[in-house]
C-alpha atoms as a PDB file:
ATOM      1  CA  UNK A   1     124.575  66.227 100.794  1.00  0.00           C
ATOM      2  CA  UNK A   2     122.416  69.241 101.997  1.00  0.00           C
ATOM      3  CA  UNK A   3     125.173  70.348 103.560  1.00  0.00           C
ATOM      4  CA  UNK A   4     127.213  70.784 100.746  1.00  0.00           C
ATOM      5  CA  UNK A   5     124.980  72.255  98.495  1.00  0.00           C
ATOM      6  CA  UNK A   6     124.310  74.985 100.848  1.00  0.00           C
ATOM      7  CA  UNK A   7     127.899  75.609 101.261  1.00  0.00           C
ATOM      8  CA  UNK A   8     128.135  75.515  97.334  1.00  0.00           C
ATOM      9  CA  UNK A   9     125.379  78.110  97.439  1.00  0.00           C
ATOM     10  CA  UNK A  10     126.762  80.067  99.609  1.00  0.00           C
ATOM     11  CA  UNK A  11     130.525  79.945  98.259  1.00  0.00           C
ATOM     12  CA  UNK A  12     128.983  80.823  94.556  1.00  0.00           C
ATOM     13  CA  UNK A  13     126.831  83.704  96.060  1.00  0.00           C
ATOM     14  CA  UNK A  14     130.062  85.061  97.918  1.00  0.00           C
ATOM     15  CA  UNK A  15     132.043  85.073  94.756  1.00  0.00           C
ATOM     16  CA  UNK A  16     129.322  86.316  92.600  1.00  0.00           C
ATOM     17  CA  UNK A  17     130.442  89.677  90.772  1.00  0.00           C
ATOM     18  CA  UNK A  18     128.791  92.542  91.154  1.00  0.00           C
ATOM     19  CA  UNK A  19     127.314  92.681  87.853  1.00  0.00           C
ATOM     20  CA  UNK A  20     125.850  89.532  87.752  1.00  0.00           C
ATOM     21  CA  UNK A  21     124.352  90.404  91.733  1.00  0.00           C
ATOM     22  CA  UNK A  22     123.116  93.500  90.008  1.00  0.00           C
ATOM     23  CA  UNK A  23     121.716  91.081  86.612  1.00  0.00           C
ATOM     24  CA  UNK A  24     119.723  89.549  89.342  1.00  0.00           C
ATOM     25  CA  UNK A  25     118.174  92.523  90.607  1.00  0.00           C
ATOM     26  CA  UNK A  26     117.275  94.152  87.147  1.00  0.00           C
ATOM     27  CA  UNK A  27     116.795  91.477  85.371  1.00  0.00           C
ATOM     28  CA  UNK A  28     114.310  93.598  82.529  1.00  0.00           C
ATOM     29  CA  UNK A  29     116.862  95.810  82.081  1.00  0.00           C
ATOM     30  CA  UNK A  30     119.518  93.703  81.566  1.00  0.00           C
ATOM     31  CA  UNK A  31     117.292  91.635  78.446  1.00  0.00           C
ATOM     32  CA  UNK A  32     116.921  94.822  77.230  1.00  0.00           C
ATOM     33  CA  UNK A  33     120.381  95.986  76.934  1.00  0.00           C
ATOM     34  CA  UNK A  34     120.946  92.310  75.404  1.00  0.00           C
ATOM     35  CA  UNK A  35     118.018  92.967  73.447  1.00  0.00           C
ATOM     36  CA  UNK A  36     119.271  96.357  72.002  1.00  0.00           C
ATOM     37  CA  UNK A  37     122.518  95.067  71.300  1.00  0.00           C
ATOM     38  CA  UNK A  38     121.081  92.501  69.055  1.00  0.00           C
ATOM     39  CA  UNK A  39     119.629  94.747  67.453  1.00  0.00           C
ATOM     40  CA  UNK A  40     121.988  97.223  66.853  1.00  0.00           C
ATOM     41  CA  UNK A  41     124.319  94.012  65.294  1.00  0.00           C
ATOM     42  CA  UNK A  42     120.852  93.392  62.733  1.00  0.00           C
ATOM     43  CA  UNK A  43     121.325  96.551  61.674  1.00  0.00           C
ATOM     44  CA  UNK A  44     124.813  97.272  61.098  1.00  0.00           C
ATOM     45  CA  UNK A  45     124.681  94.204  58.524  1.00  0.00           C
ATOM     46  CA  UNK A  46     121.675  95.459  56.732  1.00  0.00           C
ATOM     47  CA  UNK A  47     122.833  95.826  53.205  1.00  0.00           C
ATOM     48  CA  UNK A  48     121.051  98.781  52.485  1.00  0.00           C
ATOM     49  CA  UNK A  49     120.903 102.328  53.828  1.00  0.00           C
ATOM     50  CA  UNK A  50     117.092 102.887  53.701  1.00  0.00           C
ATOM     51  CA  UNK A  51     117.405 106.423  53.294  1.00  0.00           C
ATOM     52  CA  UNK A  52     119.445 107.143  56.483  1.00  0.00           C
ATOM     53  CA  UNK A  53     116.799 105.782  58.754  1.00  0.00           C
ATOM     54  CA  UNK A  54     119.063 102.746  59.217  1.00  0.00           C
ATOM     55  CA  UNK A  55     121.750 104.695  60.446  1.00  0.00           C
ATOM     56  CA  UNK A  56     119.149 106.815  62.928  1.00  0.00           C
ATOM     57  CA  UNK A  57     117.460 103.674  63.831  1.00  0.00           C
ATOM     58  CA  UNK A  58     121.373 102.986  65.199  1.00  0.00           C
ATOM     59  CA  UNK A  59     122.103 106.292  66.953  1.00  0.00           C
ATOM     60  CA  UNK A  60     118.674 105.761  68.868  1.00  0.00           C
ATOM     61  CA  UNK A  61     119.918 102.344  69.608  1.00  0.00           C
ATOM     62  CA  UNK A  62     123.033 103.743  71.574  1.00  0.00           C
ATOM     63  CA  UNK A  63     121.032 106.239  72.994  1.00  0.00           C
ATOM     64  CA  UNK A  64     118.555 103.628  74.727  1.00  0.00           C
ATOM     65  CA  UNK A  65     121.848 101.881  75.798  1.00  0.00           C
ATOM     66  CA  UNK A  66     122.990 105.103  77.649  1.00  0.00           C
ATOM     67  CA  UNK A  67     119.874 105.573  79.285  1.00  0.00           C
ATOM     68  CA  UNK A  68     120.117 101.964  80.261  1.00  0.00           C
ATOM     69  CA  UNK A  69     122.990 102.291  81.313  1.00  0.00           C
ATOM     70  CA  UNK A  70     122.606 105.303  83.905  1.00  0.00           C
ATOM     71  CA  UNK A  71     119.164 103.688  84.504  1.00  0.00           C
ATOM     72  CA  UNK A  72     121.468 100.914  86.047  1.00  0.00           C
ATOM     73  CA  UNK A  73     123.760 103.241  88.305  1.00  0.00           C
ATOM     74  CA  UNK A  74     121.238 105.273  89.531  1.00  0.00           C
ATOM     75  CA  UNK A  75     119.526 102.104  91.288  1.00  0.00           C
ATOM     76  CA  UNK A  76     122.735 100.980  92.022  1.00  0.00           C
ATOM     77  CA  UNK A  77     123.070 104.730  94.098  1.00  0.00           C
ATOM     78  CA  UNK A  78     120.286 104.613  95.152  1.00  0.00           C
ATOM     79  CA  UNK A  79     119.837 100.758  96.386  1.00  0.00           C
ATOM     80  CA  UNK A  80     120.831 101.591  99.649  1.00  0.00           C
ATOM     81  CA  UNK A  81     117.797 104.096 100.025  1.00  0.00           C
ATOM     82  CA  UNK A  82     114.620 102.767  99.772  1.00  0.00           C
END
């Protein structure tokens, strides 16, 4: 029984993709790219405009999902140089 749940383990490890590995690594920034995307769907069905500050509040979204984003690559560069 031990047996097979290491090889289990081990099989779901090895098949793992990449962006889950690197979900497990950065997990923070990963709940806040989920985070930010929920977000950014609150906002686009907000029936009013408030003034264009919705709208802003939106472009600043995307921009904290870009710098999320490349916050993500860079470690993923850089993981083999610590």
């Amino acid at each position: 029984m031990k047996m097979t749940l290491l090889a289990t383990s081990l099989l779901t490890l090895a098949l793992a993709s990449p962006a889950a590995l690197a979900a497990e690594r950065h997990p923070e920034i990963h709940a806040a790219q989920r985070a930010l995307a929920n977000a950014g769907g609150h906002l686009a069905k907000a029936a009013h405009d408030f003034g264009g500050h919705r709208v802003h509040a939106m472009e600043l979204i995307r921009q904290a999902q870009a710098e999320l984003h490349e916050a993500l690559e860079y470690a993923e560069h850089r993981s083999g140089h610590r």
